[in-house]
C-alpha atoms as a PDB file:
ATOM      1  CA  UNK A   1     -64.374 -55.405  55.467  1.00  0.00           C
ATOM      2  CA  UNK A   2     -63.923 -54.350  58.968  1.00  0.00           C
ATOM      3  CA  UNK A   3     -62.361 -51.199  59.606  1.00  0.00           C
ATOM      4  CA  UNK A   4     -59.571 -50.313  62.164  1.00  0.00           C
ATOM      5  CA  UNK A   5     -60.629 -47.224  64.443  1.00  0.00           C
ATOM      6  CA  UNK A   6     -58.131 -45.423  62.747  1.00  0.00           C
ATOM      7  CA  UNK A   7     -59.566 -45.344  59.295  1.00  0.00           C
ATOM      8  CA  UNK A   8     -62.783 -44.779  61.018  1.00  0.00           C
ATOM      9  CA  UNK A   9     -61.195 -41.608  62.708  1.00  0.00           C
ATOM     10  CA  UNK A  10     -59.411 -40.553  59.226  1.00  0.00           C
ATOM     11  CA  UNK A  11     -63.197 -40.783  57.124  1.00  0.00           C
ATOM     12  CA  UNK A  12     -64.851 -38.565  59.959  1.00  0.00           C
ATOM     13  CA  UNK A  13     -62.137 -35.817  59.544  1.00  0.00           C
ATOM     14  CA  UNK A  14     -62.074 -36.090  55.888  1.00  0.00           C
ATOM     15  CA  UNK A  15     -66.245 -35.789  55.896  1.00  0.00           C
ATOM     16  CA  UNK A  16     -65.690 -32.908  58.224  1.00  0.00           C
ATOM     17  CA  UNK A  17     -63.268 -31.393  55.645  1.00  0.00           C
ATOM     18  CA  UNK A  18     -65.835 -31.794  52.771  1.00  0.00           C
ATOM     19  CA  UNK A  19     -68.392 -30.614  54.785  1.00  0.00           C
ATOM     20  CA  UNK A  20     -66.529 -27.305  55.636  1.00  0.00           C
ATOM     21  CA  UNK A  21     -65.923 -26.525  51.518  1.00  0.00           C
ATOM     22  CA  UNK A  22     -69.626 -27.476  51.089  1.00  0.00           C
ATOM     23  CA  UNK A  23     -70.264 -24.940  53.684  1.00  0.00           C
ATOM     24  CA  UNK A  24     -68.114 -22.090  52.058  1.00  0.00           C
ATOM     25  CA  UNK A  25     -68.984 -23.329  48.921  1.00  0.00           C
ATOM     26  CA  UNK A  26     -73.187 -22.394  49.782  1.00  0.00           C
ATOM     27  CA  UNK A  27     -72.505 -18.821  51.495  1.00  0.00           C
ATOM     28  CA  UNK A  28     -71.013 -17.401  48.735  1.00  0.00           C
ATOM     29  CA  UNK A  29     -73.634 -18.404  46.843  1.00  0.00           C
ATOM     30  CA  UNK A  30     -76.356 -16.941  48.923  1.00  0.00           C
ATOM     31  CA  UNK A  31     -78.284 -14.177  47.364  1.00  0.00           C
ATOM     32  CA  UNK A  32     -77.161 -11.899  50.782  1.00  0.00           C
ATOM     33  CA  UNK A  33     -73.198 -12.504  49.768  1.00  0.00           C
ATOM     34  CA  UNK A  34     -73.918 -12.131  46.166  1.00  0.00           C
ATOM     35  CA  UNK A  35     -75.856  -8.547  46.994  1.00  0.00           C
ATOM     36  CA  UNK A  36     -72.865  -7.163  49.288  1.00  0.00           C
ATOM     37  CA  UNK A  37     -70.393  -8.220  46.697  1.00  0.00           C
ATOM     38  CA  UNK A  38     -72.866  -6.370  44.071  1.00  0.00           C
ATOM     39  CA  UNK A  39     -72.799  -3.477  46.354  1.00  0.00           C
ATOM     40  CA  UNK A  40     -69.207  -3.393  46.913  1.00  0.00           C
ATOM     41  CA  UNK A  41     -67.950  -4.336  43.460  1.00  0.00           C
ATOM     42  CA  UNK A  42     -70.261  -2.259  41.033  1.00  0.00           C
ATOM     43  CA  UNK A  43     -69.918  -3.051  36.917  1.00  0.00           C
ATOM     44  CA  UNK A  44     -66.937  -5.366  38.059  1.00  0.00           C
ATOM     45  CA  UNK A  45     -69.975  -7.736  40.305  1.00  0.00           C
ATOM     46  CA  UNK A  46     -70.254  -9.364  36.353  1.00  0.00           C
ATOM     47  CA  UNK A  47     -66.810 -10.948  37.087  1.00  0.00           C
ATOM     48  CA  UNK A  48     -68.148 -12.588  40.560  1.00  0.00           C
ATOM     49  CA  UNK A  49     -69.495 -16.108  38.947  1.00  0.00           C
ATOM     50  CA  UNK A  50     -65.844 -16.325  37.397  1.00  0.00           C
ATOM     51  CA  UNK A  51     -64.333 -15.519  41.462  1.00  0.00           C
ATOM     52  CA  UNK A  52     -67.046 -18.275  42.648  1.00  0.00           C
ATOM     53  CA  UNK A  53     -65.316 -20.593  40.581  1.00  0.00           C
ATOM     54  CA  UNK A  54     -61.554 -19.745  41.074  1.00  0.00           C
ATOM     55  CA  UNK A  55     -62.118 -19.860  45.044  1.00  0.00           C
ATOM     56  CA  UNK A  56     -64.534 -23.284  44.632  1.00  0.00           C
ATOM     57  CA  UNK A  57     -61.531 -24.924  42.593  1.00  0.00           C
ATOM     58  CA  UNK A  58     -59.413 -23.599  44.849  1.00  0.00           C
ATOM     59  CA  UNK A  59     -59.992 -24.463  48.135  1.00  0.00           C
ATOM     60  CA  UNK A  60     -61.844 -28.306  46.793  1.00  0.00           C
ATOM     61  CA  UNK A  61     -58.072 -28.746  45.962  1.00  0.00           C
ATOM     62  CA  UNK A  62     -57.178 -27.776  49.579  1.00  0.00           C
ATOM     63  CA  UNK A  63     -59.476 -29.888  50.566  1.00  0.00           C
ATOM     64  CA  UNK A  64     -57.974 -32.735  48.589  1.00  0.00           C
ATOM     65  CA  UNK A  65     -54.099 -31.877  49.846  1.00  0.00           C
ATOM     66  CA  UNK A  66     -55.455 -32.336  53.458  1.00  0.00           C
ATOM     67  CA  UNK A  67     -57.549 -35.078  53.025  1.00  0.00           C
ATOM     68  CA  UNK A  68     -56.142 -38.112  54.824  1.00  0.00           C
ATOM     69  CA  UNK A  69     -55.075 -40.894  52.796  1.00  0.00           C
ATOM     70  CA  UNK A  70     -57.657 -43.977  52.993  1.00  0.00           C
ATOM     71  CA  UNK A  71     -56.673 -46.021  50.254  1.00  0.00           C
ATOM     72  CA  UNK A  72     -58.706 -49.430  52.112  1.00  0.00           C
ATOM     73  CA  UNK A  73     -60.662 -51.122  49.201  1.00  0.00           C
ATOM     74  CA  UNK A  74     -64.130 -51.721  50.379  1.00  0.00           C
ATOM     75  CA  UNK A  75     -65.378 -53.668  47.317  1.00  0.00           C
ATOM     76  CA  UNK A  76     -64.233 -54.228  43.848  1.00  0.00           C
ATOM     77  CA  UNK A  77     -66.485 -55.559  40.889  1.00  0.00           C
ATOM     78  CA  UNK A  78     -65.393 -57.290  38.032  1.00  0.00           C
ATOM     79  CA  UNK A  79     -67.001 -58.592  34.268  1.00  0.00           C
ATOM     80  CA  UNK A  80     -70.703 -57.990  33.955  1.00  0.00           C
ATOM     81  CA  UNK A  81     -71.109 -55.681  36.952  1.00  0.00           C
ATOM     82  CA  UNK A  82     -68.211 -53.632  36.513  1.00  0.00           C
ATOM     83  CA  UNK A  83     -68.973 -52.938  32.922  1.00  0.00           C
ATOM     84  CA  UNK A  84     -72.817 -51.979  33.783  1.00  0.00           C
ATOM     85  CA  UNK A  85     -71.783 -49.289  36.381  1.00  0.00           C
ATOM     86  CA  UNK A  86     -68.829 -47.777  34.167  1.00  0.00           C
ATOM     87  CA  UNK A  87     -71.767 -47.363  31.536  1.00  0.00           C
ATOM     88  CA  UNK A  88     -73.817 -46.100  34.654  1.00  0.00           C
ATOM     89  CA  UNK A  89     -70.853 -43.886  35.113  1.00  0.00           C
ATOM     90  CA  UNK A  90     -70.643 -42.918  31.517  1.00  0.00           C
ATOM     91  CA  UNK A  91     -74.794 -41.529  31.486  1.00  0.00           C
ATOM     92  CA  UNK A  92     -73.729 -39.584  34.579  1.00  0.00           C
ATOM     93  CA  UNK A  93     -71.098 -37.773  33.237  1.00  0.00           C
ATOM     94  CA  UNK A  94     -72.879 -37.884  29.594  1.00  0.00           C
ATOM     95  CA  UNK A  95     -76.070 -35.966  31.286  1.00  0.00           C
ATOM     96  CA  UNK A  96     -73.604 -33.335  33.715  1.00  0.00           C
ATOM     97  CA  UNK A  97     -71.946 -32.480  30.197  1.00  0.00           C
ATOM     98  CA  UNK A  98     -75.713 -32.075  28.320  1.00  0.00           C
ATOM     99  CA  UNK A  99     -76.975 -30.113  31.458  1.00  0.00           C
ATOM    100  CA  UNK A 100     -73.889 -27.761  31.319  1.00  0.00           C
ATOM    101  CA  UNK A 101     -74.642 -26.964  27.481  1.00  0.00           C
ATOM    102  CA  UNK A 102     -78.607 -26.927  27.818  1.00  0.00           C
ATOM    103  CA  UNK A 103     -77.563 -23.871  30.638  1.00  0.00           C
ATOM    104  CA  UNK A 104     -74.864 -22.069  28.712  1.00  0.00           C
ATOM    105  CA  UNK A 105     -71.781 -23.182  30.878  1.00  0.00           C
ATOM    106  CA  UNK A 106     -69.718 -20.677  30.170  1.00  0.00           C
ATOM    107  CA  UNK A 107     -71.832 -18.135  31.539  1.00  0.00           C
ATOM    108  CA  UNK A 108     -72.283 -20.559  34.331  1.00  0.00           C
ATOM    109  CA  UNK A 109     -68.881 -20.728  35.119  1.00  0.00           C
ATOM    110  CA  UNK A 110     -68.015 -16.894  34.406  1.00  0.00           C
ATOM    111  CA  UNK A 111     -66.142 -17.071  31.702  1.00  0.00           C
ATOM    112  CA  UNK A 112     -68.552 -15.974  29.407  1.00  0.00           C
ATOM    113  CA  UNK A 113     -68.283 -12.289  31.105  1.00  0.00           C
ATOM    114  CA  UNK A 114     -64.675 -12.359  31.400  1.00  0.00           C
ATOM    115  CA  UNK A 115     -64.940 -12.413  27.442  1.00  0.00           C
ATOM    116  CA  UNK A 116     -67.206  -9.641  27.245  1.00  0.00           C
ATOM    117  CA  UNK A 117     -65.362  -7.409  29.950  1.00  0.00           C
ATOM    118  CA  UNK A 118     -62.053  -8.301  27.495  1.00  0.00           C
ATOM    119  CA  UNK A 119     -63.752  -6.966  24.810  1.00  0.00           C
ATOM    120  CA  UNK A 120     -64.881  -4.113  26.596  1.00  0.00           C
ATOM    121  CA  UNK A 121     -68.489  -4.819  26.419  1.00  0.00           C
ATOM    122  CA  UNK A 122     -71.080  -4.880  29.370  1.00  0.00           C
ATOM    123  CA  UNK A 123     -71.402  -8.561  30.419  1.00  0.00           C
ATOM    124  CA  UNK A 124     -75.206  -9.709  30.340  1.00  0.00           C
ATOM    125  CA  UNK A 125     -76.681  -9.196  34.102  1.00  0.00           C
ATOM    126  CA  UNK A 126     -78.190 -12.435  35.643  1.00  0.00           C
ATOM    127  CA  UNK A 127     -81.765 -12.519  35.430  1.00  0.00           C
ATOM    128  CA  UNK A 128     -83.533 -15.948  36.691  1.00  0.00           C
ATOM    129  CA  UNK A 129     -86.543 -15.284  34.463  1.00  0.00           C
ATOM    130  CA  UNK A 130     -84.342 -14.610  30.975  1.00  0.00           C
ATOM    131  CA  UNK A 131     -82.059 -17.507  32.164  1.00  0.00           C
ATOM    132  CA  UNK A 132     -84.904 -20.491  33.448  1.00  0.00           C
ATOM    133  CA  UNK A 133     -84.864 -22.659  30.518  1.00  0.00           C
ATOM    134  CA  UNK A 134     -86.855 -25.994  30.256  1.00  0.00           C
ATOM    135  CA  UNK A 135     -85.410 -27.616  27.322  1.00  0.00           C
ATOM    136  CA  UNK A 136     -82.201 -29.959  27.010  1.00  0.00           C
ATOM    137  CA  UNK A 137     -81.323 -31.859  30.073  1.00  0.00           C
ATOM    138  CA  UNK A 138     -83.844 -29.788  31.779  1.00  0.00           C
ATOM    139  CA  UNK A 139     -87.063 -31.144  29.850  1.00  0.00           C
ATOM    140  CA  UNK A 140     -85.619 -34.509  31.259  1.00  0.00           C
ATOM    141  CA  UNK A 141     -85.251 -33.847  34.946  1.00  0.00           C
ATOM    142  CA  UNK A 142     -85.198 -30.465  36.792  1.00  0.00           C
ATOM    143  CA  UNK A 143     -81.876 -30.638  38.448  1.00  0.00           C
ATOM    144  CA  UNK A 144     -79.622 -32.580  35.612  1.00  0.00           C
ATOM    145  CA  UNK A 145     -76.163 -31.511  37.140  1.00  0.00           C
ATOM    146  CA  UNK A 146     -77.232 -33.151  40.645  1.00  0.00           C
ATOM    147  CA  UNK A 147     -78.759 -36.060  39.268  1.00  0.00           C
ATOM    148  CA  UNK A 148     -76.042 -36.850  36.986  1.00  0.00           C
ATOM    149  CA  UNK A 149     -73.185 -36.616  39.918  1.00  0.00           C
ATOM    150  CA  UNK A 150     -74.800 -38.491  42.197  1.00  0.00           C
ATOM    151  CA  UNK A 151     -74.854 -41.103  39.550  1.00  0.00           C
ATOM    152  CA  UNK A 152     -71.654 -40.783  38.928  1.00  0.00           C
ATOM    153  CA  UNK A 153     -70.395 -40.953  42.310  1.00  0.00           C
ATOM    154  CA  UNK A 154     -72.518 -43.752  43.273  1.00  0.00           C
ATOM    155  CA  UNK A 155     -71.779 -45.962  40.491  1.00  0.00           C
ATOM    156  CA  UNK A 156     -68.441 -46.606  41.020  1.00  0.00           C
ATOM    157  CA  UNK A 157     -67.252 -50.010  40.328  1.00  0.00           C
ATOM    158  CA  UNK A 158     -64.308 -50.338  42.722  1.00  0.00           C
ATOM    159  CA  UNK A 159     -64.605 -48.276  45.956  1.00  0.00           C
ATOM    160  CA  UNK A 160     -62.062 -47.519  48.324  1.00  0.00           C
ATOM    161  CA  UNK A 161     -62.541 -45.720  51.722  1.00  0.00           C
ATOM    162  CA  UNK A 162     -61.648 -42.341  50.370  1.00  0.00           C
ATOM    163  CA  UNK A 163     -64.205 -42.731  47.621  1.00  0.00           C
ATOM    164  CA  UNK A 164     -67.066 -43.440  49.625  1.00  0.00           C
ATOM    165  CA  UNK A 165     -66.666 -40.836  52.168  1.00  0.00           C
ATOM    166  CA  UNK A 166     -66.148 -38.335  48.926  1.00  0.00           C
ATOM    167  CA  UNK A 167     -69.617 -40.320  47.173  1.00  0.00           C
ATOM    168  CA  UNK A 168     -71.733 -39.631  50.526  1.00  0.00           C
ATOM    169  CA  UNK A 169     -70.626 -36.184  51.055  1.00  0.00           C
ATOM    170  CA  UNK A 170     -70.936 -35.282  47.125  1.00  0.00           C
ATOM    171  CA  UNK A 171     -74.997 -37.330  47.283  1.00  0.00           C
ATOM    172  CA  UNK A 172     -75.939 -35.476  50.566  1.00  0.00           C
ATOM    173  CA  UNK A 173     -74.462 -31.939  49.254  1.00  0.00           C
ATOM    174  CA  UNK A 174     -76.478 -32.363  46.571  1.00  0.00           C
ATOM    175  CA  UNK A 175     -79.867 -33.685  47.934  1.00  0.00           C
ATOM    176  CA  UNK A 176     -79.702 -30.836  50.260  1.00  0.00           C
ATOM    177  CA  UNK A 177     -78.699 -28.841  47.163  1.00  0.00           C
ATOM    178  CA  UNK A 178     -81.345 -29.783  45.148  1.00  0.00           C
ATOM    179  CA  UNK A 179     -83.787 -29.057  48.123  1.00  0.00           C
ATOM    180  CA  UNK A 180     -82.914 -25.330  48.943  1.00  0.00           C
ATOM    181  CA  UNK A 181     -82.952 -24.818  45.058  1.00  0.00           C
ATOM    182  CA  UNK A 182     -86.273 -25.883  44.606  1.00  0.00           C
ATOM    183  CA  UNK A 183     -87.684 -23.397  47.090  1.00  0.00           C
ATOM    184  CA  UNK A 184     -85.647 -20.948  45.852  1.00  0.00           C
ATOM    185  CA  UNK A 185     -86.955 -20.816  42.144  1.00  0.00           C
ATOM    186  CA  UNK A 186     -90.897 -21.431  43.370  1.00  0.00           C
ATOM    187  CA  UNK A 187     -90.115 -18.082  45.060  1.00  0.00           C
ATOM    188  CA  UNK A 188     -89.065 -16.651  42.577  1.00  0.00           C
ATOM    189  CA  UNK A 189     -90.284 -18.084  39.295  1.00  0.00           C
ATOM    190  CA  UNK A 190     -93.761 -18.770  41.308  1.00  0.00           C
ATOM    191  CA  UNK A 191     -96.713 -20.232  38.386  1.00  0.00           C
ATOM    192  CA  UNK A 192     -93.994 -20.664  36.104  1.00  0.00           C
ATOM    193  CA  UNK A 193     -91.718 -23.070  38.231  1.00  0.00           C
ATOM    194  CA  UNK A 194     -94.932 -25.308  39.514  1.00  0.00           C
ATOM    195  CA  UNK A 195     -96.015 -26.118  36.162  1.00  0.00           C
ATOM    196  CA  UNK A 196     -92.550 -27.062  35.157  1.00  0.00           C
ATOM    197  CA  UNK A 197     -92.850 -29.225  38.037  1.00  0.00           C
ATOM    198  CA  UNK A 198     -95.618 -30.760  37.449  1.00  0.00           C
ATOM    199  CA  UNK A 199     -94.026 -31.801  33.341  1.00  0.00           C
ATOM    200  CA  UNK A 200     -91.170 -32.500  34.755  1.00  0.00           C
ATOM    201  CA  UNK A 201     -89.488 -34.638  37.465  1.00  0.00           C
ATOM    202  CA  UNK A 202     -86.918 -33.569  40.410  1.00  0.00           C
ATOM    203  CA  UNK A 203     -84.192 -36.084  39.268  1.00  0.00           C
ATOM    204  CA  UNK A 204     -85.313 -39.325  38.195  1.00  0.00           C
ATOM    205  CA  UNK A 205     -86.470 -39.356  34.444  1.00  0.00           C
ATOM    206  CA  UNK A 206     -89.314 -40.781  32.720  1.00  0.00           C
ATOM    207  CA  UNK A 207     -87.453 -41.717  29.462  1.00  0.00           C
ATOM    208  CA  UNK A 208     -90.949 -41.510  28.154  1.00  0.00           C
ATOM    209  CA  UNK A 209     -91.695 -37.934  28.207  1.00  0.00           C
ATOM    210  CA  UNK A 210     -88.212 -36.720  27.472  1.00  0.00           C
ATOM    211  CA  UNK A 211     -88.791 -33.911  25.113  1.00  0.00           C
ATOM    212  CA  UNK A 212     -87.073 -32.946  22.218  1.00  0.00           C
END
């Protein structure tokens, strides 16, 4: 369908919007930010995934208040189609949920040292070596969480404006994601990360080789 200006003008301001919590969302996951909030926090630095997430729900829901409305449908499936994305749509969020467990989400998302710090035990440090794991969702692709959104997002049946400037930002965020992240852990994991990548592929699985 053609678009008036104005819903052209609304989906560049709400990409812009995405693409300033994507921004936000990357510095304070930089190893720089993470090392002055280690310097400045101390023991409490153990708490810092759990702040990640607070501020990274927080402000995605800012994001959403001041998002324009764009409610235009752009295309809208029905019988056969519709069902084979939904199931599309169902592996994506099937293999987010598997890649979450495989990874320990609760330590992902903090909570898992709020516990501890409750308790009044010393939450486990982060250590990329104890924590690289290759089995799960990760013996099927290396970056499960990406490739499982992006499924998701690009999946969906019926499609409005809204949705599809959301879909693009969410599948470029995550490309790019997926890109810094792999240099990252060949830094850092070196012989260990290449070999994994040679098993295993970036996000695209070979059904195949899927181990157990």
């Amino acid at each position: 369908m053609a678009l008036p200006p104005e819903a052209v003008a609304a989906a560049s301001y709400a990409f812009g919007l995405w693409t300033g919590w994507g921004f936000l969302h990357s510095v304070l996951a930089t190893r720089r930010v993470k090392a002055a909030f280690e310097l400045a926090l101390g023991p409490r630095y153990a708490l810092y995934p759990l702040g990640y997430t607070v501020i990274s729900l927080w402000t995605f829901w800012l994001v959403l208040v001041k998002e324009p409305e764009m409610p235009q449908v752009l295309w809208d499936l029905s019988l056969t189609p519709k069902i084979i994305l939904y199931a599309a749509q169902a592996a994506g969020l099937a293999l987010l949920g598997w890649a979450g467990f495989s990874m320990g989400g609760m330590k992902l998302l903090g909570l898992a040292q709020l516990w501890s710090t409750v308790r009044g035990r010393i939450p486990d440090e982060s250590d990329i070596h104890k924590d690289f794991s290759t089995r799960g969702a990760y013996s099927l692709v290396r970056h499960p969480m990406h490739a499982g959104g992006m499924l998701f997002l690009l999946a969906a049946p019926r499609q409005t404006l809204g949705g599809l400037v959301f879909a693009l930002f969410g599948c470029a965020y995550m490309l790019l994601g997926t890109w810094l992240e792999e240099r990252r852990l060949a830094g850092e994991l070196g012989p260990a990360w290449r070999e994994y990548a040679r098993r295993v592929p970036m996000l695209i699985p070979k059904l195949a080789k899927c181990q157990k």
